[in-house]
N, C-alpha and C. Protein backbone atom coordinates (compact mmCIF):
# COMPACT_ATOMS: atom_id res chain seq x y z
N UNK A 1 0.85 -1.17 0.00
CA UNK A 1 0.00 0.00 0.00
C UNK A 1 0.90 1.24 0.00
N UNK A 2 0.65 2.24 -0.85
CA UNK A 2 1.92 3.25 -1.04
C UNK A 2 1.64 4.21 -0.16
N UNK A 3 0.35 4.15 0.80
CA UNK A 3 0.02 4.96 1.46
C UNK A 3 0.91 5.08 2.87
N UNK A 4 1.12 4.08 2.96
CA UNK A 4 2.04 3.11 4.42
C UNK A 4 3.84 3.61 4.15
N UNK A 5 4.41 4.17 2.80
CA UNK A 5 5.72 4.19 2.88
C UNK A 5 5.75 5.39 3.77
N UNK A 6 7.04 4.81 4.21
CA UNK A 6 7.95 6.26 5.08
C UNK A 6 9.20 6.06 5.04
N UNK A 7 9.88 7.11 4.76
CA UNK A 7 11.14 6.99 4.17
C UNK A 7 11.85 7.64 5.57
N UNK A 8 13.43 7.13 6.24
CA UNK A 8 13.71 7.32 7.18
C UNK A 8 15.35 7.89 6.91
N UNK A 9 16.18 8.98 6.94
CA UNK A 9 17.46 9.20 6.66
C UNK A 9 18.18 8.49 7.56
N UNK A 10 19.08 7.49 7.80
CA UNK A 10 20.08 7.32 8.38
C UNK A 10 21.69 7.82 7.93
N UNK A 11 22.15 8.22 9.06
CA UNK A 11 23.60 8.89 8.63
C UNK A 11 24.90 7.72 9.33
N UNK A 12 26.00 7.48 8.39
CA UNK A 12 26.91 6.72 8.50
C UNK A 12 28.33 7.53 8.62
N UNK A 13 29.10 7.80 9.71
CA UNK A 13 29.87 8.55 9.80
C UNK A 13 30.93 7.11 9.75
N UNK A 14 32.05 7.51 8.87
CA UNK A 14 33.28 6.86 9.02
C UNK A 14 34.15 7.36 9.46
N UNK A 15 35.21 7.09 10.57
CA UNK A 15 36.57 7.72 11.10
C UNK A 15 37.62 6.59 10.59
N UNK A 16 38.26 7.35 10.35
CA UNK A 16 39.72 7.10 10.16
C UNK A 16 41.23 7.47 10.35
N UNK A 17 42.09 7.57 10.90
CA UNK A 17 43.01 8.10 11.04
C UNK A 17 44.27 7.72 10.45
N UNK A 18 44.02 6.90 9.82
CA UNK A 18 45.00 6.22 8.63
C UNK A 18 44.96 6.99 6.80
N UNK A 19 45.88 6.95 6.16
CA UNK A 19 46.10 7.35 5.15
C UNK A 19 44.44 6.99 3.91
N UNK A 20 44.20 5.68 3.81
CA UNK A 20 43.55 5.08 3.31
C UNK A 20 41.88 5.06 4.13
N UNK A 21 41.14 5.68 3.77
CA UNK A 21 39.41 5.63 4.39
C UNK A 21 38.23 4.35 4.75
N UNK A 22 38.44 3.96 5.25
CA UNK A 22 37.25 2.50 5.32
C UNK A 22 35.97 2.71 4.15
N UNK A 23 35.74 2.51 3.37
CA UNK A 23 34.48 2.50 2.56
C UNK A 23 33.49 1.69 2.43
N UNK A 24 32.50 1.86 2.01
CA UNK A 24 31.43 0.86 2.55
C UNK A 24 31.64 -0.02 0.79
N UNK A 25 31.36 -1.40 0.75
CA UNK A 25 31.64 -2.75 0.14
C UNK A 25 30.86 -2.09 -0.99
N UNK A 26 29.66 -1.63 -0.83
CA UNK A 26 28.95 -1.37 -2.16
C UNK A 26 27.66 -0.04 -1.67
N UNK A 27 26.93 0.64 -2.85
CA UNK A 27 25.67 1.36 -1.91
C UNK A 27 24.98 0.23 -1.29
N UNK A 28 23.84 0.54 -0.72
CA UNK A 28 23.20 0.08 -0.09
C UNK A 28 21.35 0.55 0.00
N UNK A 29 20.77 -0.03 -0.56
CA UNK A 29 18.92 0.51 -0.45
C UNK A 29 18.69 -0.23 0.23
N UNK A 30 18.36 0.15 1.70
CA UNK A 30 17.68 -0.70 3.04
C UNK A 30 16.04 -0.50 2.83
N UNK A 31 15.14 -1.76 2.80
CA UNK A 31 14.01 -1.67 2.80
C UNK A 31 13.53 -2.20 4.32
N UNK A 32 12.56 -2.03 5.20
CA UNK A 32 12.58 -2.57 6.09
C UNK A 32 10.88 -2.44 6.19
N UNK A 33 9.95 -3.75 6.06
CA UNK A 33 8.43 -3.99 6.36
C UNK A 33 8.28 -4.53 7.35
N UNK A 34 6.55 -3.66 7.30
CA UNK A 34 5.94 -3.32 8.25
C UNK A 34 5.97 -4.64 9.10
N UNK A 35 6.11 -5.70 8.30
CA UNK A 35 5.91 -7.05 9.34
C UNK A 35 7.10 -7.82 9.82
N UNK A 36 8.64 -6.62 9.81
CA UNK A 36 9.44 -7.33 10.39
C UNK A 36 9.46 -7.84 11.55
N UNK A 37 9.83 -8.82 12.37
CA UNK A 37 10.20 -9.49 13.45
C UNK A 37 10.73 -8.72 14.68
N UNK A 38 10.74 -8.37 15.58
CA UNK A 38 11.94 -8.01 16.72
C UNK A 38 13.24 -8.44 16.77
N UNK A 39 14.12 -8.19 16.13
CA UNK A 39 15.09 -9.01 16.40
C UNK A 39 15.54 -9.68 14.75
N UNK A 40 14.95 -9.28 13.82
CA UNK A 40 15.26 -9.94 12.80
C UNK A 40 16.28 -9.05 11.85
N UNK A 41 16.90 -9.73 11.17
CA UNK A 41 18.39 -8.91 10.68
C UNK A 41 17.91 -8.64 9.28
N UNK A 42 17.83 -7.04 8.93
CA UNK A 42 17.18 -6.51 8.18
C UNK A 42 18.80 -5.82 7.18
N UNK A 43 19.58 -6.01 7.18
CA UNK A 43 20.77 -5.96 6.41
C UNK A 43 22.10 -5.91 6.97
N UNK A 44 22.43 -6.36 6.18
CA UNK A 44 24.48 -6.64 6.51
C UNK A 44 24.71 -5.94 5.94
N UNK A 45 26.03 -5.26 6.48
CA UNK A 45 26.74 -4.33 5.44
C UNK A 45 28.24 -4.50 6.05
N UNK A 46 28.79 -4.41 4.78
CA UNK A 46 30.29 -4.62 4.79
C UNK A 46 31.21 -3.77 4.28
N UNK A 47 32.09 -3.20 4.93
CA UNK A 47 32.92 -2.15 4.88
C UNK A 47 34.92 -2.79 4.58
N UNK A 48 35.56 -1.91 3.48
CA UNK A 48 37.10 -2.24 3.44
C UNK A 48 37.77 -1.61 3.74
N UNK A 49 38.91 -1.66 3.90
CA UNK A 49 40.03 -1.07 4.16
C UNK A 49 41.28 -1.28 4.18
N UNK A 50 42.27 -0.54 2.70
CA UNK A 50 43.33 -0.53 2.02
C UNK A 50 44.56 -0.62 3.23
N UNK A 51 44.49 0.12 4.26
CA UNK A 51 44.97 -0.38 4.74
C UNK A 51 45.38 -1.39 5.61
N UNK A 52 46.82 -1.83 6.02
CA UNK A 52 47.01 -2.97 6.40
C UNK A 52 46.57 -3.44 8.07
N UNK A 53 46.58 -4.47 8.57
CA UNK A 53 46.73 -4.36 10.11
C UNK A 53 47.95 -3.39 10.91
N UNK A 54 48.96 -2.84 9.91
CA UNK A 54 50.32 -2.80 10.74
C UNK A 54 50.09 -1.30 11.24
N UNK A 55 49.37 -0.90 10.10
CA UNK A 55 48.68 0.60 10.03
C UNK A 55 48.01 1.54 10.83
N UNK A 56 47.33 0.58 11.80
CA UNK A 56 46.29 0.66 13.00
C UNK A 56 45.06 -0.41 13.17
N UNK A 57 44.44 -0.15 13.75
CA UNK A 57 43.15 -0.89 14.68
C UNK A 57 42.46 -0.97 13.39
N UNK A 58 41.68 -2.31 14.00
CA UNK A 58 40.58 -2.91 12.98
C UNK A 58 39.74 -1.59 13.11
N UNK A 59 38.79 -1.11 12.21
CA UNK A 59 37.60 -0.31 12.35
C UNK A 59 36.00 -0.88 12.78
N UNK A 60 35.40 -0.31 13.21
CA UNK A 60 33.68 -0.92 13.46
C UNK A 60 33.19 -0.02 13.30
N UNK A 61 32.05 -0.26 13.43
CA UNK A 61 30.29 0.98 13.16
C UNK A 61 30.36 0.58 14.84
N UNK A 62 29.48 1.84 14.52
CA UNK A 62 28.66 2.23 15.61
C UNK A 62 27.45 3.48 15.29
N UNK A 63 26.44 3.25 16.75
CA UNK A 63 25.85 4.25 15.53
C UNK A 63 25.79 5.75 16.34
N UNK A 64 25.27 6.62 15.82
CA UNK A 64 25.61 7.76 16.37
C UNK A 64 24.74 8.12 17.49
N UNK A 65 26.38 8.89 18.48
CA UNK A 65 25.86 8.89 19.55
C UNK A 65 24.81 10.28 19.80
N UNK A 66 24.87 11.15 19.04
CA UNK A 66 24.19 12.46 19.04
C UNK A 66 22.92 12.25 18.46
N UNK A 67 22.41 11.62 17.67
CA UNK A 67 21.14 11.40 17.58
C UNK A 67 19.95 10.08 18.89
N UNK A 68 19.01 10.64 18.95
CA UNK A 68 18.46 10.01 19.68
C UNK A 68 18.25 8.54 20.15
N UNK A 69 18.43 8.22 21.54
CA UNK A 69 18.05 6.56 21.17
C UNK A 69 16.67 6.02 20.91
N UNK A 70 16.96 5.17 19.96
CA UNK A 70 15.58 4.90 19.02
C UNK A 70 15.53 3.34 19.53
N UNK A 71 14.92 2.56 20.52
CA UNK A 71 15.10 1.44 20.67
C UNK A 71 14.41 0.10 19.59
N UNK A 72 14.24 0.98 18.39
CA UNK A 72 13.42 0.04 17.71
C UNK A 72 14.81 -0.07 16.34
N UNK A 73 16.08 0.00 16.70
CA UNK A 73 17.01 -0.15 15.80
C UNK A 73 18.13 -0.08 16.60
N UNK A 74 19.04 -1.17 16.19
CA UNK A 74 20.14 -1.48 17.21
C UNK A 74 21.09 -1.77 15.60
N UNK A 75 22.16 -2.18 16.56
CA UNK A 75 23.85 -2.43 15.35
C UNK A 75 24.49 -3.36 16.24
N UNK A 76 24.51 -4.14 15.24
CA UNK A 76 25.53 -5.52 15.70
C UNK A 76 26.79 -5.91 15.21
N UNK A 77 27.55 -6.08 15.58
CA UNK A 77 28.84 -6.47 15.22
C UNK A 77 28.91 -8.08 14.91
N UNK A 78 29.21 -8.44 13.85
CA UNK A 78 28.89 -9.90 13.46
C UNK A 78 30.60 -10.54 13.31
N UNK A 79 31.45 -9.74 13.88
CA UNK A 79 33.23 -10.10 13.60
C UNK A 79 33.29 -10.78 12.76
N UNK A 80 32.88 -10.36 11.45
CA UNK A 80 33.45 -10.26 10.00
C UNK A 80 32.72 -11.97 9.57
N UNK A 81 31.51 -11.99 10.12
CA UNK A 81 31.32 -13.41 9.74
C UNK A 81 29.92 -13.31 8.85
């Protein structure tokens, strides 16, 4: 029903302090319906980075801490699996 869409901005901040930027694997169009689950994994996303381990620390998401907590969306760390 097209009456039901709502379109939601999420913002993805990357840090880096290395020469080379973490980038995300590919874009990404997140759809997420009305009859998802609690708890059900509504997309993976996978991020690279040119540089090496010797370079610095693995990188992760997280999500931002300045916007509100929204308890109906969480971020999981799946250690690269």
């Amino acid at each position: 029903n097209p009456g039901l869409v709502s379109h939601v901005p999420v913002g993805v901040r990357i840090l880096d302090v290395n020469d080379n930027p973490p980038e995300l694997a590919r874009d990404y169009d997140v759809v997420v319906c009305e009859n998802t689950k609690p708890g059900q994994v509504i997309q993976t996303i996978t991020a690279t980075d040119k540089d090496n381990s010797a370079n610095g620390a693995r990188f992760h998401f997280s999500l931002d801490e300045g916007l509100s907590l929204n308890p109906n969306f969480t971020l999981r760390n799946n250690e690269g699996k």
